[in-house]
C-alpha atoms as a PDB file:
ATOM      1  CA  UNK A   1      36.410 -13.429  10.615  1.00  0.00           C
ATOM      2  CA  UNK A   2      37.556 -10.520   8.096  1.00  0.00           C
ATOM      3  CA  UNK A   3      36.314  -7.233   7.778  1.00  0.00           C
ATOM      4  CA  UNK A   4      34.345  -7.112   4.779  1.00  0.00           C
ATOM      5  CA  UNK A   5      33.634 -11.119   4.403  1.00  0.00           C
ATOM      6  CA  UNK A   6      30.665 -12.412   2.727  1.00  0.00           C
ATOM      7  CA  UNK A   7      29.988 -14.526   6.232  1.00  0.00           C
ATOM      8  CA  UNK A   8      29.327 -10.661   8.457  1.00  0.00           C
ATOM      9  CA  UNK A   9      27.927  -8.970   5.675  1.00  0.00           C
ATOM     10  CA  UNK A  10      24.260  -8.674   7.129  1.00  0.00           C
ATOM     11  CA  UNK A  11      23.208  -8.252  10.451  1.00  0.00           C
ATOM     12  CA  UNK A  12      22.187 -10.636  12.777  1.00  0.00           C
ATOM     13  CA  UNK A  13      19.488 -12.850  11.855  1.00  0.00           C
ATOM     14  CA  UNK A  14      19.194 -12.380   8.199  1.00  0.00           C
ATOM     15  CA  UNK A  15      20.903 -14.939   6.365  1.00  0.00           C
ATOM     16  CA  UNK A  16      22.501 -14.375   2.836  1.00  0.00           C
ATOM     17  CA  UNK A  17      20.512 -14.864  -0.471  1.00  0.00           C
ATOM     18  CA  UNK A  18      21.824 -17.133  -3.058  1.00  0.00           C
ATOM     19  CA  UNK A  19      23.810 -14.108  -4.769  1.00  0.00           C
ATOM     20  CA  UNK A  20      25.573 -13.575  -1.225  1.00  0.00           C
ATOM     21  CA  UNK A  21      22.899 -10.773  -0.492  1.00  0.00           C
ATOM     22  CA  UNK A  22      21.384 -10.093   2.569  1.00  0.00           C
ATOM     23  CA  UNK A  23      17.858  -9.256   2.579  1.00  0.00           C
ATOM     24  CA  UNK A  24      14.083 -10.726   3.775  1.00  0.00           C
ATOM     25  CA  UNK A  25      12.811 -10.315   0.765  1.00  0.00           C
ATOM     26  CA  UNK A  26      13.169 -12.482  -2.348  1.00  0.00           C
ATOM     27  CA  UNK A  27      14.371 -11.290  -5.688  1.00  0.00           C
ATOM     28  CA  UNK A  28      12.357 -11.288  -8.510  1.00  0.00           C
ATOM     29  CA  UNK A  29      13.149 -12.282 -12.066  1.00  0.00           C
ATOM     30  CA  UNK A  30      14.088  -9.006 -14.148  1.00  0.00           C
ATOM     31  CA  UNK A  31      11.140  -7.918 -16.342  1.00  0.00           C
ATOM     32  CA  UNK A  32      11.835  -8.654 -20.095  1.00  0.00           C
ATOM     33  CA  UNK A  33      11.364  -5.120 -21.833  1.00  0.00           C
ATOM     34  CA  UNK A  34      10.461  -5.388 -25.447  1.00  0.00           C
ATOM     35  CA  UNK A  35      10.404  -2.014 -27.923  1.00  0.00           C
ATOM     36  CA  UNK A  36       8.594  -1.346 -31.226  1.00  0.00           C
ATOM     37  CA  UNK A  37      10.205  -2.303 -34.296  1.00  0.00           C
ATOM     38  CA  UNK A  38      12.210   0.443 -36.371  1.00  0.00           C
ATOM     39  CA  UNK A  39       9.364   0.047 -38.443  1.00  0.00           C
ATOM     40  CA  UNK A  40       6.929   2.881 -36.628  1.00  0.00           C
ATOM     41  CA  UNK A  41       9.747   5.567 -36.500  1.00  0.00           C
ATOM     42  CA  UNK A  42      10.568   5.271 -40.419  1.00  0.00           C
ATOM     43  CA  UNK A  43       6.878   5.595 -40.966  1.00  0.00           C
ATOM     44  CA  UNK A  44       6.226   8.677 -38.673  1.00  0.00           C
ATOM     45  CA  UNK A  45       9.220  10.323 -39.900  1.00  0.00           C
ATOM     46  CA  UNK A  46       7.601   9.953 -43.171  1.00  0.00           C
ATOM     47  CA  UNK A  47       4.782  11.339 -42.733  1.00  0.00           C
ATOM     48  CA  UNK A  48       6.481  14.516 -40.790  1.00  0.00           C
ATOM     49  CA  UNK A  49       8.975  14.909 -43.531  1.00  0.00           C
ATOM     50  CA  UNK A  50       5.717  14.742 -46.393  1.00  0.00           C
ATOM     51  CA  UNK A  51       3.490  17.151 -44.622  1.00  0.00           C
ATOM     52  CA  UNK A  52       5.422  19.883 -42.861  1.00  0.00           C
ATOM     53  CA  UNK A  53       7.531  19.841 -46.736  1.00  0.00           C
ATOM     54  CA  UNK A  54       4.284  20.090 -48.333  1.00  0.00           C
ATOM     55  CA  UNK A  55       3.608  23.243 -46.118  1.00  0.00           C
ATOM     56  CA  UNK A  56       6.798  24.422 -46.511  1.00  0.00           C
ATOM     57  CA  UNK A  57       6.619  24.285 -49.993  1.00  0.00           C
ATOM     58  CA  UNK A  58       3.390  26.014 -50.455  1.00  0.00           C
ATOM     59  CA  UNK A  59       3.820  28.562 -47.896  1.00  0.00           C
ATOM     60  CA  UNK A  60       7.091  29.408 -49.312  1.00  0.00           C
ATOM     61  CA  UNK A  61       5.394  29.358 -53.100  1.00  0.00           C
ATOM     62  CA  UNK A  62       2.104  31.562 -51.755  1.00  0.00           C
ATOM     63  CA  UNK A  63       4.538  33.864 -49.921  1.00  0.00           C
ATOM     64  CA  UNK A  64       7.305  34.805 -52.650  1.00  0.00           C
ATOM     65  CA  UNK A  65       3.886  35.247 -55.076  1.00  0.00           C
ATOM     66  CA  UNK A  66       2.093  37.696 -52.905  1.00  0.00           C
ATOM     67  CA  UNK A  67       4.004  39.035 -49.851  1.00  0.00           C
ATOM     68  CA  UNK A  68       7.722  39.206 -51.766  1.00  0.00           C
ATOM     69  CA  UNK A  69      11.046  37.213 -52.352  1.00  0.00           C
ATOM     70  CA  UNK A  70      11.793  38.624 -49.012  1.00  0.00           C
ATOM     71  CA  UNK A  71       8.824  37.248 -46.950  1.00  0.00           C
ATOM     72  CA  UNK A  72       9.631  33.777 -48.781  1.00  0.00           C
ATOM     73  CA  UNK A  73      12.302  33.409 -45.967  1.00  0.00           C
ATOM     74  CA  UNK A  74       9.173  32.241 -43.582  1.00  0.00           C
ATOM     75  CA  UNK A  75       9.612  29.139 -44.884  1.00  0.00           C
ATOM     76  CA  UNK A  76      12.394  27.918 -42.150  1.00  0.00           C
ATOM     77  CA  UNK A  77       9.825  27.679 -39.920  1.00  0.00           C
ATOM     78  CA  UNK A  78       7.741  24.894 -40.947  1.00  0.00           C
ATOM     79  CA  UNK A  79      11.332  23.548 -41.864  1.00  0.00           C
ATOM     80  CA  UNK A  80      12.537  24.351 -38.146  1.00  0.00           C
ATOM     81  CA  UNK A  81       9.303  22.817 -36.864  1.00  0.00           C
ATOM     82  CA  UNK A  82      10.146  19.273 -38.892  1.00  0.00           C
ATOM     83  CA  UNK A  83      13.943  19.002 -37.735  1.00  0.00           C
ATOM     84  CA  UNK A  84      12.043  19.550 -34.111  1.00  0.00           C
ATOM     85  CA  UNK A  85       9.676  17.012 -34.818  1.00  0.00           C
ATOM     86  CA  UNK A  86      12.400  14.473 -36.111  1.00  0.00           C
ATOM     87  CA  UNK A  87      14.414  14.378 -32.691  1.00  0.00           C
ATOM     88  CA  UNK A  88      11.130  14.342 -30.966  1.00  0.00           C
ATOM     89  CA  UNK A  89      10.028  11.275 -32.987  1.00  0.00           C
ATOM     90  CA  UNK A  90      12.920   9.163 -32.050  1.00  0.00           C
ATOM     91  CA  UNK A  91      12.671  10.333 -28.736  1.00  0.00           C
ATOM     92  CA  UNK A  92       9.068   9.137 -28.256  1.00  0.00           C
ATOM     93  CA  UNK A  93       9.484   5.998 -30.342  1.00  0.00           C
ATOM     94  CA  UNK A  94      12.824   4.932 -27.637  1.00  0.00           C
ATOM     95  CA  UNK A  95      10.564   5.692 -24.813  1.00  0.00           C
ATOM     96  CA  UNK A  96       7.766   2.971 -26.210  1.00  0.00           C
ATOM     97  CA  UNK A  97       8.534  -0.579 -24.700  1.00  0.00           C
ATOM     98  CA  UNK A  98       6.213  -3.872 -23.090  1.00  0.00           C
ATOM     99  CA  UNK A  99       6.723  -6.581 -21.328  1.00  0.00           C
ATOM    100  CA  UNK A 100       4.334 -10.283 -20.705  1.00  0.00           C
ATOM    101  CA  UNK A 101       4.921 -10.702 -17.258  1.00  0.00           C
ATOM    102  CA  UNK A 102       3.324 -13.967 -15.472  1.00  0.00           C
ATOM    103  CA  UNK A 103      -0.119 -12.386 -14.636  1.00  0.00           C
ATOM    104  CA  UNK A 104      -0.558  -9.169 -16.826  1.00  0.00           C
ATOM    105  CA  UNK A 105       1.178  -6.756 -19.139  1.00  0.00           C
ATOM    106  CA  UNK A 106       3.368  -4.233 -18.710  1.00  0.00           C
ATOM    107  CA  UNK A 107       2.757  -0.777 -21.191  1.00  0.00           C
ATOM    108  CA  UNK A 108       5.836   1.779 -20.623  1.00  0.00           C
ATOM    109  CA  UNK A 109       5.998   4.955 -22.747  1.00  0.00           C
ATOM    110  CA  UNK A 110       6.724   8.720 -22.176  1.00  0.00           C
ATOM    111  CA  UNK A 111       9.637  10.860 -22.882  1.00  0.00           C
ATOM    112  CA  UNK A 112       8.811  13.859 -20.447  1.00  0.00           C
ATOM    113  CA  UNK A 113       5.630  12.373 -18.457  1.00  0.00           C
ATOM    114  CA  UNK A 114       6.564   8.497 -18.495  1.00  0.00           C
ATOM    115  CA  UNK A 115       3.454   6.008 -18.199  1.00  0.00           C
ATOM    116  CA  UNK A 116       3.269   2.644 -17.196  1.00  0.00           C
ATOM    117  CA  UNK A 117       0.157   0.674 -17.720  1.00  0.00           C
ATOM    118  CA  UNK A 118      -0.285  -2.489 -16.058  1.00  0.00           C
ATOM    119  CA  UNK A 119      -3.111  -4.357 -17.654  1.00  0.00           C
ATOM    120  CA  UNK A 120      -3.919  -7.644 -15.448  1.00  0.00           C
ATOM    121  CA  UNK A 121      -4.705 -10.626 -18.159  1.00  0.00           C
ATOM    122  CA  UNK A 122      -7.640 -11.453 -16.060  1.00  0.00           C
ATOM    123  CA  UNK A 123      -9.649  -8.109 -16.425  1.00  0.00           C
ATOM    124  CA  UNK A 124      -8.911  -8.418 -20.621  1.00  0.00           C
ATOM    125  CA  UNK A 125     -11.966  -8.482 -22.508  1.00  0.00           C
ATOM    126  CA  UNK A 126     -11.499  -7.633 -25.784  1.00  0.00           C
ATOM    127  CA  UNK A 127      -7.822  -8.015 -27.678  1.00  0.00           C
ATOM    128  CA  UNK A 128      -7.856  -6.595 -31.235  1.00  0.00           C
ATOM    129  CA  UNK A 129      -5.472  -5.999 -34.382  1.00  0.00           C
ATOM    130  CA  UNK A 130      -5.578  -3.112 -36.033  1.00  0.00           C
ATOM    131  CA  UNK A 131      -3.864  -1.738 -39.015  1.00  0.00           C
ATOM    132  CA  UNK A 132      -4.976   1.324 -41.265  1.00  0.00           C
ATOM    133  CA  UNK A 133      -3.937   1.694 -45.167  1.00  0.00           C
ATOM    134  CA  UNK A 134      -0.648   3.459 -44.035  1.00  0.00           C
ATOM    135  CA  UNK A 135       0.520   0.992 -41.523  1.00  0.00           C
ATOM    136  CA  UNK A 136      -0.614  -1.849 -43.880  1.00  0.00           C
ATOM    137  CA  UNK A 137       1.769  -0.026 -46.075  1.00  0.00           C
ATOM    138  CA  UNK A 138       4.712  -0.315 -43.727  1.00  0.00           C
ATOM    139  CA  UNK A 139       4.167  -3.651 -42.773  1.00  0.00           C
ATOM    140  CA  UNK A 140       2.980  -2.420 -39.060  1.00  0.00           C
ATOM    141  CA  UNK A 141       0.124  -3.125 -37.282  1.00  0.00           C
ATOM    142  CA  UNK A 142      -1.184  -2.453 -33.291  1.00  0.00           C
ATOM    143  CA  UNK A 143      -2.672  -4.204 -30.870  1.00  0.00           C
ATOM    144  CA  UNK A 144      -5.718  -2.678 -28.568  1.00  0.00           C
ATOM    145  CA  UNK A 145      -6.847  -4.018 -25.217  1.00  0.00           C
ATOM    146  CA  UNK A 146      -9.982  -3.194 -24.224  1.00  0.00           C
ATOM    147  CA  UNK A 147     -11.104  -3.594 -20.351  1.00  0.00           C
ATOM    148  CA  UNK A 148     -13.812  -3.095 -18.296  1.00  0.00           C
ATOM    149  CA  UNK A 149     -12.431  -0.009 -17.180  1.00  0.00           C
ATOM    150  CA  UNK A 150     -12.227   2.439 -19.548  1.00  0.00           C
ATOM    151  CA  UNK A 151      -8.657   4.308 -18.397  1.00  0.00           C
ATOM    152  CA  UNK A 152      -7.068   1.098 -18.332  1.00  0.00           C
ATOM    153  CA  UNK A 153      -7.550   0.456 -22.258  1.00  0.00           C
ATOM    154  CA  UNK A 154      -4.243   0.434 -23.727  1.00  0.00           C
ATOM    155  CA  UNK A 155      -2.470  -0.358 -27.368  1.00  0.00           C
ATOM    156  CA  UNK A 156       0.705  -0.860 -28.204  1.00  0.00           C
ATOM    157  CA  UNK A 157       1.634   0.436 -31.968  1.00  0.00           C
ATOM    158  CA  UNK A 158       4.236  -0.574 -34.683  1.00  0.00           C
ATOM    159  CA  UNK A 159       4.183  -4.164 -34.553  1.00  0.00           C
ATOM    160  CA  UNK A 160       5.127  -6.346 -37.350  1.00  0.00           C
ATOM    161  CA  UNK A 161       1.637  -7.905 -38.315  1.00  0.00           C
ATOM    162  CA  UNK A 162       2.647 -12.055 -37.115  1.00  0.00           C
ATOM    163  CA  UNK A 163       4.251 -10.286 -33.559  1.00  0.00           C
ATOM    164  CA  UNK A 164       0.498  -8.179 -32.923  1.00  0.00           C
ATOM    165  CA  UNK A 165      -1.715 -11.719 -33.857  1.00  0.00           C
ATOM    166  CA  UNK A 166       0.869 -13.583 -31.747  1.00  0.00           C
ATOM    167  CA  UNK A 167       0.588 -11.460 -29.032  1.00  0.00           C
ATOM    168  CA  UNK A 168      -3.418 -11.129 -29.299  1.00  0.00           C
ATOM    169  CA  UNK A 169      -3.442 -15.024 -29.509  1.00  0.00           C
ATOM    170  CA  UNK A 170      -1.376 -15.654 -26.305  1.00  0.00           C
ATOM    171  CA  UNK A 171      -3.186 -12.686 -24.425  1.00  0.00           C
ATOM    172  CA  UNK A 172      -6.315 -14.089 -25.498  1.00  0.00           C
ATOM    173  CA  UNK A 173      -5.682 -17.450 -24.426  1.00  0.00           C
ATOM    174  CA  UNK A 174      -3.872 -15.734 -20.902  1.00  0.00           C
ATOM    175  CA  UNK A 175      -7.235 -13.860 -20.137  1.00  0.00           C
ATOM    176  CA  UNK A 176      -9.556 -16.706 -20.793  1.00  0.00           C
ATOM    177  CA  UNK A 177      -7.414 -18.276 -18.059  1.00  0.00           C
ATOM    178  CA  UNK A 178      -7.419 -16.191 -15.977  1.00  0.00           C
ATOM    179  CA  UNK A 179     -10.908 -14.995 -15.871  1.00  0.00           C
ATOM    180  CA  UNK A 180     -11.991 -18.582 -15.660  1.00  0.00           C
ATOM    181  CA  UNK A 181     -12.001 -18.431 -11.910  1.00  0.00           C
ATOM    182  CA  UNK A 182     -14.264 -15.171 -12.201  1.00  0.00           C
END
């Protein structure tokens, strides 16, 4: 045999997988990540962009009429703080992803602390679709699971409205499933 041949690749014993790997364990499917429409960032950038101008605007107004032309230069800040807030929106809204695995969902998010939630379909029991007046707006809604633990609640925002009742249906229909054996 060769140096280096698929046939002495492992050590004794272990036989090769299908992918000429060598291991006792088997390999699982890859986990099908799925991230929040474009939708949610356009919408939060919005909203950045019309309140910190807003306050940029007025303290810039209420400063040059009582402190000064001078002092009006204060208004970078608020400015400052919305091109922070911009990068830091994208940031957060890449870092946002799920996944329907075969017996519960996976919740990742986090930029600096990342979070995974892993809520088991079984232990649903309550799936609801929420949307206020400015995500009705952008076409967006979210989707909150409810368990019987309390930390485990979890929601996934800035879904297109048919996507969130979709996804309530078939979690729905997964937990009632599930729990049936309960």
């Amino acid at each position: 045999m060769e140096t280096g041949s698929p046939e002495n690749a492992g050590t004794a014993g272990e036989e090769p997988t299908a992918g000429g790997q060598v291991g006792t364990e088997p390999v699982e499917a890859e986990t099908v990540w799925i991230g929040l429409p474009p939708g949610l960032l356009r919408m939060r950038r919005l909203l950045l962009v019309v309140w910190l101008g807003l306050l940029a605007v007025g303290l810039g107004l209420l400063l040059a009429l009582l402190a000064g032309p001078a002092w009006a230069a204060f208004v970078v800040l608020p400015l400052a703080l919305m091109a922070w807030g911009w990068v830091m929106l994208g940031r957060n809204w890449a870092s946002w992803r799920y996944a329907e695995r075969a017996d519960d969902l996976l919740i990742s998010r986090g930029v600096l602390w990342q979070e995974e939630t892993v809520v088991p379909y079984g232990r649903m029991q309550l799936v609801e679709v929420t949307s206020g007046p400015v995500e009705r707006h952008f076409g967006l809604a979210s989707v909150q699971l409810h368990t019987a633990a309390a930390a485990t609640d979890a929601t996934i925002p800035g879904l297109d409205p048919a996507e969130a009742e979709r996804l309530r249906d078939r979690l729905t229909e997964l937990g009632e499933a599930r729990s049936a054996g309960l």
